[in-house]
Protein backbone atom coordinates (compact mmCIF):
# COMPACT_ATOMS: atom_id res chain seq x y z
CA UNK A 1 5.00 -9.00 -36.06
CA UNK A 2 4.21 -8.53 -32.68
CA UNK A 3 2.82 -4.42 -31.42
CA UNK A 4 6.01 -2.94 -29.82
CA UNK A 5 5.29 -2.54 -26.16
CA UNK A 6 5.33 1.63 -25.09
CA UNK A 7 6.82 2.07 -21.87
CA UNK A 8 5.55 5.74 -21.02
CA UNK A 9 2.03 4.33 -21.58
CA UNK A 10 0.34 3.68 -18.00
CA UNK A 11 -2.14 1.51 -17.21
CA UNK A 12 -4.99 4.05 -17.45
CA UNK A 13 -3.57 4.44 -21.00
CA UNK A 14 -2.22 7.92 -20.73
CA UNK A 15 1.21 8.24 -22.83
CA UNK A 16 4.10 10.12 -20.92
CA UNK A 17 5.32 13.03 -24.00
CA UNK A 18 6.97 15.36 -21.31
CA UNK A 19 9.84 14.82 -19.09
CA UNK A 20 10.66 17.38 -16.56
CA UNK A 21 14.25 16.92 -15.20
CA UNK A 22 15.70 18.77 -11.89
CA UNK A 23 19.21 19.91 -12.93
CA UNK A 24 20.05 20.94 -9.29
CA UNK A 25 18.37 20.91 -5.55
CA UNK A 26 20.39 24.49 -4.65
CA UNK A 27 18.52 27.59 -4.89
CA UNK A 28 19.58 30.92 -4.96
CA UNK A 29 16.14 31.79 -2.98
CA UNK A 30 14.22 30.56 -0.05
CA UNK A 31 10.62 30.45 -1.23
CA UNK A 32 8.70 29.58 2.37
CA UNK A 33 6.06 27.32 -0.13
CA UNK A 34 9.20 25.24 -1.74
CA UNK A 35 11.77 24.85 0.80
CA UNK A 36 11.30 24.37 4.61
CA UNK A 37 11.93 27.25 7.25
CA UNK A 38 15.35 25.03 8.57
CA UNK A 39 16.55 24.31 4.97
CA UNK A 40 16.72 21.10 3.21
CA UNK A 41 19.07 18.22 3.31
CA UNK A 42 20.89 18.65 0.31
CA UNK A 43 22.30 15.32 -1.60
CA UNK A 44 25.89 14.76 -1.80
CA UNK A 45 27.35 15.97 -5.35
CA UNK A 46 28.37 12.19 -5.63
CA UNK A 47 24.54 11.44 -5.91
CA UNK A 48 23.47 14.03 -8.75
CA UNK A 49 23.71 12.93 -12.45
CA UNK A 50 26.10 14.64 -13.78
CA UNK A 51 25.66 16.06 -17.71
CA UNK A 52 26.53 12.96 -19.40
CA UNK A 53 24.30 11.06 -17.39
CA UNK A 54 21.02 13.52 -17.89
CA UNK A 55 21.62 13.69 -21.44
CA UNK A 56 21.66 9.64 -21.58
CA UNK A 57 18.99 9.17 -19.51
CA UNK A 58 17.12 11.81 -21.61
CA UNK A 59 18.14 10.55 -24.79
CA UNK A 60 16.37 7.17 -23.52
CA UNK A 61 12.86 8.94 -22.91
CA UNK A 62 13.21 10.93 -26.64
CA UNK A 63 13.88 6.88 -27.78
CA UNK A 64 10.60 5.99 -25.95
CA UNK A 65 8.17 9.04 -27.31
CA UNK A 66 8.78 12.32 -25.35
CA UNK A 67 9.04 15.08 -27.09
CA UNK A 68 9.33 18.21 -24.32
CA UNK A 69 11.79 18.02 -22.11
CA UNK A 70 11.46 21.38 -19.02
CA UNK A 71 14.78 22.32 -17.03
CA UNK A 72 13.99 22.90 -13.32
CA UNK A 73 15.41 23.28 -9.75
CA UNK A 74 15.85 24.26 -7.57
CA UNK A 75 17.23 26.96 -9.63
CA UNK A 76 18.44 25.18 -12.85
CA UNK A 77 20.86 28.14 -14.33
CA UNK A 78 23.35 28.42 -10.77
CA UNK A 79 24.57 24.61 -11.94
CA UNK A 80 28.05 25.59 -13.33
CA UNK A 81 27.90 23.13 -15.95
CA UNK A 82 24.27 24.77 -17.47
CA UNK A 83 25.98 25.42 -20.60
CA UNK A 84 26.69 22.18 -21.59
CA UNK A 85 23.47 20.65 -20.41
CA UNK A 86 21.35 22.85 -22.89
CA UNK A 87 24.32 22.00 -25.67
CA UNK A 88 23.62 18.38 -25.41
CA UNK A 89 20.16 18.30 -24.43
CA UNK A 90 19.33 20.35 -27.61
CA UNK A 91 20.91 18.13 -29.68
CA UNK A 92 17.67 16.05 -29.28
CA UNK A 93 14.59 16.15 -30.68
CA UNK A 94 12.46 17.73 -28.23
CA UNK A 95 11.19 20.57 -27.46
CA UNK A 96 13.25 22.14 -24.77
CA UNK A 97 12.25 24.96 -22.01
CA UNK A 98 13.09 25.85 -18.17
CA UNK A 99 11.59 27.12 -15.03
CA UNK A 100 13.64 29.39 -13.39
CA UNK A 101 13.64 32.26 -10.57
CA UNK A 102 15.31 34.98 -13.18
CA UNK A 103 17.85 36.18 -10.38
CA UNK A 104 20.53 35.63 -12.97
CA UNK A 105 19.22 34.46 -16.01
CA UNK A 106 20.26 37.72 -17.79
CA UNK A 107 23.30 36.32 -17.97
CA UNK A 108 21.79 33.33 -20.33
CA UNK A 109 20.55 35.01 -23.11
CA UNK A 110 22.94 34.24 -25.71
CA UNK A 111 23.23 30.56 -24.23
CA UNK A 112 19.34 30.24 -24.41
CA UNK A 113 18.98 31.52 -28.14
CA UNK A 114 21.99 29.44 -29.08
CA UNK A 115 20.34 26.52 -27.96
CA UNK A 116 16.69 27.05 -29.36
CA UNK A 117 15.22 27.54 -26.01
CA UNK A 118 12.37 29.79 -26.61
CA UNK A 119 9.90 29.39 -24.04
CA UNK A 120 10.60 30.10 -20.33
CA UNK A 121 8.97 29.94 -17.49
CA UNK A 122 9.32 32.49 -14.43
CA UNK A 123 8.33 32.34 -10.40
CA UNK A 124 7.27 35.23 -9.25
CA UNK A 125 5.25 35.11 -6.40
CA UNK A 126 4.24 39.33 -5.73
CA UNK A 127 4.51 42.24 -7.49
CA UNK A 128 5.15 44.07 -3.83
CA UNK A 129 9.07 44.25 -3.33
CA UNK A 130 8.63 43.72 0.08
CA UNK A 131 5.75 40.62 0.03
CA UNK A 132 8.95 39.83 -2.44
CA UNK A 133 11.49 39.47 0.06
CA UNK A 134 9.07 38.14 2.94
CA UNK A 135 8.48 34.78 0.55
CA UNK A 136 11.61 34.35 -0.89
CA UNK A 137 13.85 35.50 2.18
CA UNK A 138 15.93 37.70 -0.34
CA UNK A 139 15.93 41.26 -1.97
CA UNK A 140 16.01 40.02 -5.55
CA UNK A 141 12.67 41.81 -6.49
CA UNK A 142 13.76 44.39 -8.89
CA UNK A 143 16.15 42.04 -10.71
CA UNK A 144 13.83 39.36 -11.19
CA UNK A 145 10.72 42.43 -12.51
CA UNK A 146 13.75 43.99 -14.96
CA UNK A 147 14.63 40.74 -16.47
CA UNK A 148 10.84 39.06 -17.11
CA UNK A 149 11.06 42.64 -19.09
CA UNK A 150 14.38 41.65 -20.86
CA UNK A 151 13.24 38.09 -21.99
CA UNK A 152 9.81 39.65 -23.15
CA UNK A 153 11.79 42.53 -24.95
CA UNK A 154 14.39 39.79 -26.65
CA UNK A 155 11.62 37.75 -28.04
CA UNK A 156 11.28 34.99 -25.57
CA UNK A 157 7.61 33.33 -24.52
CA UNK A 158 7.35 34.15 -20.89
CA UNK A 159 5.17 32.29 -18.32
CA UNK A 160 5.07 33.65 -14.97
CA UNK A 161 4.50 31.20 -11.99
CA UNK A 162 2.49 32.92 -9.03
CA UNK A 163 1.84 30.46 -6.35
CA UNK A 164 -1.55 32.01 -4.59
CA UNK A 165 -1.86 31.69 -0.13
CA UNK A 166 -4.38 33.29 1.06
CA UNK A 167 -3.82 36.30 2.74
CA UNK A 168 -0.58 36.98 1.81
CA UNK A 169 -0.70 37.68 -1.91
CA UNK A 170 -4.06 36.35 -2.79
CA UNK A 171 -5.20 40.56 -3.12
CA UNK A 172 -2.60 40.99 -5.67
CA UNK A 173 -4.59 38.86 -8.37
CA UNK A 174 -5.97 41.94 -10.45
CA UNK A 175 -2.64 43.55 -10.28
CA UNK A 176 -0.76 40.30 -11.87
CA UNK A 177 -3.54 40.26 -14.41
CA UNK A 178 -2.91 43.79 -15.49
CA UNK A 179 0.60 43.31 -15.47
CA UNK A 180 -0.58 41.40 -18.92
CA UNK A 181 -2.19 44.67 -20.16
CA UNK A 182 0.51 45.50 -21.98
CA UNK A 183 3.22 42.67 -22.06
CA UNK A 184 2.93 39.67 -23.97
CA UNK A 185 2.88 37.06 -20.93
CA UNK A 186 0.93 35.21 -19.49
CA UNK A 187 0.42 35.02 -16.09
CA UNK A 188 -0.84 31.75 -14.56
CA UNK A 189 -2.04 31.27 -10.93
CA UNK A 190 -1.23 27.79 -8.96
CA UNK A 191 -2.74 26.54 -5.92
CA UNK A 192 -1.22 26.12 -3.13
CA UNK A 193 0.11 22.41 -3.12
CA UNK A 194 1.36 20.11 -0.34
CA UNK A 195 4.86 18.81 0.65
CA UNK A 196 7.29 18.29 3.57
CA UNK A 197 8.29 20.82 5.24
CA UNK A 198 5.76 23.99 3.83
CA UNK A 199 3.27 24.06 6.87
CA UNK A 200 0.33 23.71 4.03
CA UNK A 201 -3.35 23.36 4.75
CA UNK A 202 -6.70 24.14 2.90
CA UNK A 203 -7.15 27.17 4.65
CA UNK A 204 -4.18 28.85 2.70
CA UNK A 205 -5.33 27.88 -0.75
CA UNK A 206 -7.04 30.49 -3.07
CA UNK A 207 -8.76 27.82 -5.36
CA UNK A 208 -9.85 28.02 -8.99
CA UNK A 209 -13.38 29.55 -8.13
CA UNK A 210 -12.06 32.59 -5.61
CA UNK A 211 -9.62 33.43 -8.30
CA UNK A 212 -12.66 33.70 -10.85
CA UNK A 213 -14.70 35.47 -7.88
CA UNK A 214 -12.19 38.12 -7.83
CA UNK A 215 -11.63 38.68 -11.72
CA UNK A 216 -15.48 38.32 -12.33
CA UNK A 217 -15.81 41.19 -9.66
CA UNK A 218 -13.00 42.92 -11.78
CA UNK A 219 -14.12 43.05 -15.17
CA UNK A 220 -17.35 42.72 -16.87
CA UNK A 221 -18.64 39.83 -18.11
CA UNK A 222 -17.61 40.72 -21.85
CA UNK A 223 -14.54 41.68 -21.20
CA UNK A 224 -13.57 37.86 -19.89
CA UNK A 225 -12.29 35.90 -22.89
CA UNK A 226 -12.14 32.07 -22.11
CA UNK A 227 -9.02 30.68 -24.86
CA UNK A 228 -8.67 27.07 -26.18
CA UNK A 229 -6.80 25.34 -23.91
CA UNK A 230 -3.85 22.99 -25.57
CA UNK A 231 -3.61 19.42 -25.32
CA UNK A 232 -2.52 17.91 -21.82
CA UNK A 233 -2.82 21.41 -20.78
CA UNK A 234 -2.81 21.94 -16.80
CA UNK A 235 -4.10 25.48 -17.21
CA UNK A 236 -7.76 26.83 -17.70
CA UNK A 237 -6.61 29.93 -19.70
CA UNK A 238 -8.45 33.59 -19.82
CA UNK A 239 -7.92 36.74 -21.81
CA UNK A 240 -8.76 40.31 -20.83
CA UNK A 241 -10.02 41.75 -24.07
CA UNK A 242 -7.78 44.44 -25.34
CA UNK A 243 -4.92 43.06 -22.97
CA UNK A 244 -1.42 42.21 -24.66
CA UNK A 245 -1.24 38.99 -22.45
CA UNK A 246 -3.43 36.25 -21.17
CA UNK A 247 -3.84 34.76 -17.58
CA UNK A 248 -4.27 31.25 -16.83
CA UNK A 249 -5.71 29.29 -13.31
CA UNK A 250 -3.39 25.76 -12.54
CA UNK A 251 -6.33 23.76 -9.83
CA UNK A 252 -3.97 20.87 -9.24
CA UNK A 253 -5.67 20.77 -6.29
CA UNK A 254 -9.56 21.23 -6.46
CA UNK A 255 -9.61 20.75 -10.11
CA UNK A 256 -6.37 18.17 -11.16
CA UNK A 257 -5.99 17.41 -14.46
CA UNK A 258 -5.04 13.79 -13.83
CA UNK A 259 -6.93 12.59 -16.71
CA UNK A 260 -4.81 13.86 -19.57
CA UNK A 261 -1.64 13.86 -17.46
CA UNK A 262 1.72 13.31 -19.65
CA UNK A 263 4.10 14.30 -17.33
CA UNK A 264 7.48 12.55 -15.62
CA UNK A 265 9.75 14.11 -12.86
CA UNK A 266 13.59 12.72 -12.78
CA UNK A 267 15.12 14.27 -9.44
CA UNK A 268 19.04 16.20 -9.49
CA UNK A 269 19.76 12.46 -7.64
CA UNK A 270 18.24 10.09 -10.70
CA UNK A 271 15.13 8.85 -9.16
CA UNK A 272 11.69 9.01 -11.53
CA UNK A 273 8.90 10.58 -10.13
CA UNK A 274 5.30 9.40 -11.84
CA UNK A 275 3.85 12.11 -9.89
CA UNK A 276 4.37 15.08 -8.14
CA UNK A 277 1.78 14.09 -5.54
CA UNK A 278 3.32 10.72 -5.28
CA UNK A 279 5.74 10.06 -2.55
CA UNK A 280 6.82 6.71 -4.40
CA UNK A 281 10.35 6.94 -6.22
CA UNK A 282 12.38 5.34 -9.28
CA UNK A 283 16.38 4.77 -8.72
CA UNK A 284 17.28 5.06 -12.68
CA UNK A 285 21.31 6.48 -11.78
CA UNK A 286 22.17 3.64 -9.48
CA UNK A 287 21.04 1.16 -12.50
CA UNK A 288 22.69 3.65 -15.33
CA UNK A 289 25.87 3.61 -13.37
CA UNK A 290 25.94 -0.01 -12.88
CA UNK A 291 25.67 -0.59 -16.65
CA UNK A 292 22.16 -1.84 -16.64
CA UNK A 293 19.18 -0.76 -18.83
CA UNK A 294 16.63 2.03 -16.85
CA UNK A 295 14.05 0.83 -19.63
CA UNK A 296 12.57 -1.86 -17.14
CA UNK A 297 12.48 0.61 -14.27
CA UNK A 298 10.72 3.33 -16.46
CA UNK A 299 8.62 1.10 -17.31
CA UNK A 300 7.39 -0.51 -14.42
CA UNK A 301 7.59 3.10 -12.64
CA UNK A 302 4.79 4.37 -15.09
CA UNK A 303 2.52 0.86 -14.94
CA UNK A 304 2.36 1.93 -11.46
CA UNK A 305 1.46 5.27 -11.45
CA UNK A 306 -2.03 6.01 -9.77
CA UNK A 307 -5.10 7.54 -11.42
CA UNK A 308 -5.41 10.89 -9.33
CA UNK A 309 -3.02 12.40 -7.22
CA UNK A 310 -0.50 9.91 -6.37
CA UNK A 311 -4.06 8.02 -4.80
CA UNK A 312 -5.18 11.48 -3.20
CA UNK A 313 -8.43 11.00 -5.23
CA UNK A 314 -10.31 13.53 -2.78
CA UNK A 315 -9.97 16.37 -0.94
CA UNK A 316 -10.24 14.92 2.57
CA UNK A 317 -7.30 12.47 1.89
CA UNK A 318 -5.43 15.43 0.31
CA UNK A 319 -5.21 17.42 4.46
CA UNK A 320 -4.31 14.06 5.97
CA UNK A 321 -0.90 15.26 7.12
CA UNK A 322 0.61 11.58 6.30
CA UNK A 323 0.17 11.05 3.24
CA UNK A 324 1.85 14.13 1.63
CA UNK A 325 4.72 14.31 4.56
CA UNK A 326 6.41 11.22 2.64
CA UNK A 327 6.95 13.61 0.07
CA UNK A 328 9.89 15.08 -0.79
CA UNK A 329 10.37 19.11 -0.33
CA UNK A 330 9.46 21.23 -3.61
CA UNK A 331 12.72 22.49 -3.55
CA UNK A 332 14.40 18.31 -4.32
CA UNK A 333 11.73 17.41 -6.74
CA UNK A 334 12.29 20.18 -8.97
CA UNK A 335 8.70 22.73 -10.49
């Protein structure tokens, strides 16, 4: 009998377990690192999937081997129709989650614990109310800090997302790792990362090694606990002994991960995305709505999918301006 072919294997023979789907390209915040100064042009409703079409193209990975699937954004919980996303979605076999902002997410909790969710992740760029506003271009600060509280306090797993620029928030490192003194979070720090629109360069990155300069000038030496980091993990985790919660460094720049990468992208519109570096895109609605199998797409879309950094395989290629400006905006491929 001949081997079944997998389709989420690429050819560097790294299998694809974890889908990460982009319910919506509307945000209820501005972040200056995800969407452009002048806004975003935003695709026609026409052009999103709507539920039944995320759950079938979904239910096509789960068929092919992934087991996680991650809710993103923009922000995923302002689409009207969340509800019934998370109903189907959890109907699968999967382990489901979401990235969200937290503006509003208070008004979830029911519809998350009905559904099984039980790990979220949260953006949350400063612990300064006003930094707060200056990134996100909004006064949502105190909401966002109460309800990180809330999901901690009604038993969720909480991640929060801190995208580090230097000079701007990078002196606030210690203060997100003691935020973990005595909650049960963890905290993870993300380079600064390139697309259209987000004025980035390597001067504004706080890399893996600065963050470790400033927690190794923090704490003593015994008090830094390195953890086990999980499989396909894009974190280098850390513990401060006696601390509650843990803190984690994502180097997606100076230090990717490429090697063990498992991940997929589907945009709000339907197109697959084999990286996030990659400015190369997958049409799987147009084929869905015109009856025809998205297998052969997915397929060929992973075969192609390059062995570092959508071909970015060093730093110099990484700050030439052209080859990330093809990119989409953060804010349309979804966290």
């Amino acid at each position: 009998m001949a081997k079944s072919i997998n389709i989420l294997q690429d050819s560097h023979g790294r299998a694809h377990a974890y889908l990460r789907i982009s319910l919506t390209e509307r945000c209820n915040l501005r972040c200056t690192y995800c969407m452009p100064a002048n806004g975003v042009k935003l695709s026609p409703k026409s052009h999103l999937m709507t539920y039944e079409e995320i759950y079938d193209i979904a239910k096509t990975f789960v068929k092919h081997g992934v087991t996680k699937i991650r809710l993103t954004g923009g922000e995923p919980l302002i689409r009207k129709d969340i509800p019934v996303i998370l109903e189907k979605l959890a109907t699968l076999p999967i382990e489901l989650s979401i990235t969200s902002n937290a503006v509003i997410i208070d008004k979830f909790i029911d519809v998350l614990k009905t559904n099984g969710i039980k790990k979220l992740n949260i953006s949350l760029d400063s612990l300064n109310e006003s930094k707060f506003k200056h990134i996100t271009r909004r006064h949502e600060f105190k909401k966002v800090y109460d309800n990180i509280l809330l999901l901690v306090k009604e038993g969720f797993t909480v991640k929060v997302n801190a995208v580090l620029i230097k000079g701007f928030n990078d002196n606030e490192i210690i203060d997100f790792i003691n935020f973990t003194k005595n909650l049960p979070i963890s905290v993870r720090f993300i380079e600064f990362m390139p697309f259209d629109g987000n004025k980035w360069d390597m001067s504004k990155m706080v890399s893996y090694a600065k963050v470790m300069n400033y927690v190794n000038r923090a704490f003593s030496k015994d008090r830094i606990e390195r953890l086990q980091d999980a499989p396909n993990d894009t974190s280098k985790n850390y513990k401060i002994k006696g601390y509650e919660g843990s803190f984690a460094i994502i180097s997606s720049v100076t230090n990717p991960f490429c090697d063990s990468c498992n991940r997929l992208r589907l945009t709000a519109n339907g197109q697959l995305k084999n990286c996030l570096f990659s400015s190369g895109e997958s049409d799987l609605l147009s084929a869905l709505r015109l009856g025809k199998s998205i297998e052969p797409i997915i397929q060929k879309a992973v075969k192609a999918k390059l062995k570092v950094r959508g071909g970015m395989d060093t730093l110099e290629k990484l700050q030439e301006p052209k080859l990330h400006s093809k990119n989409r905006s953060m804010i349309t491929i979804g966290g």
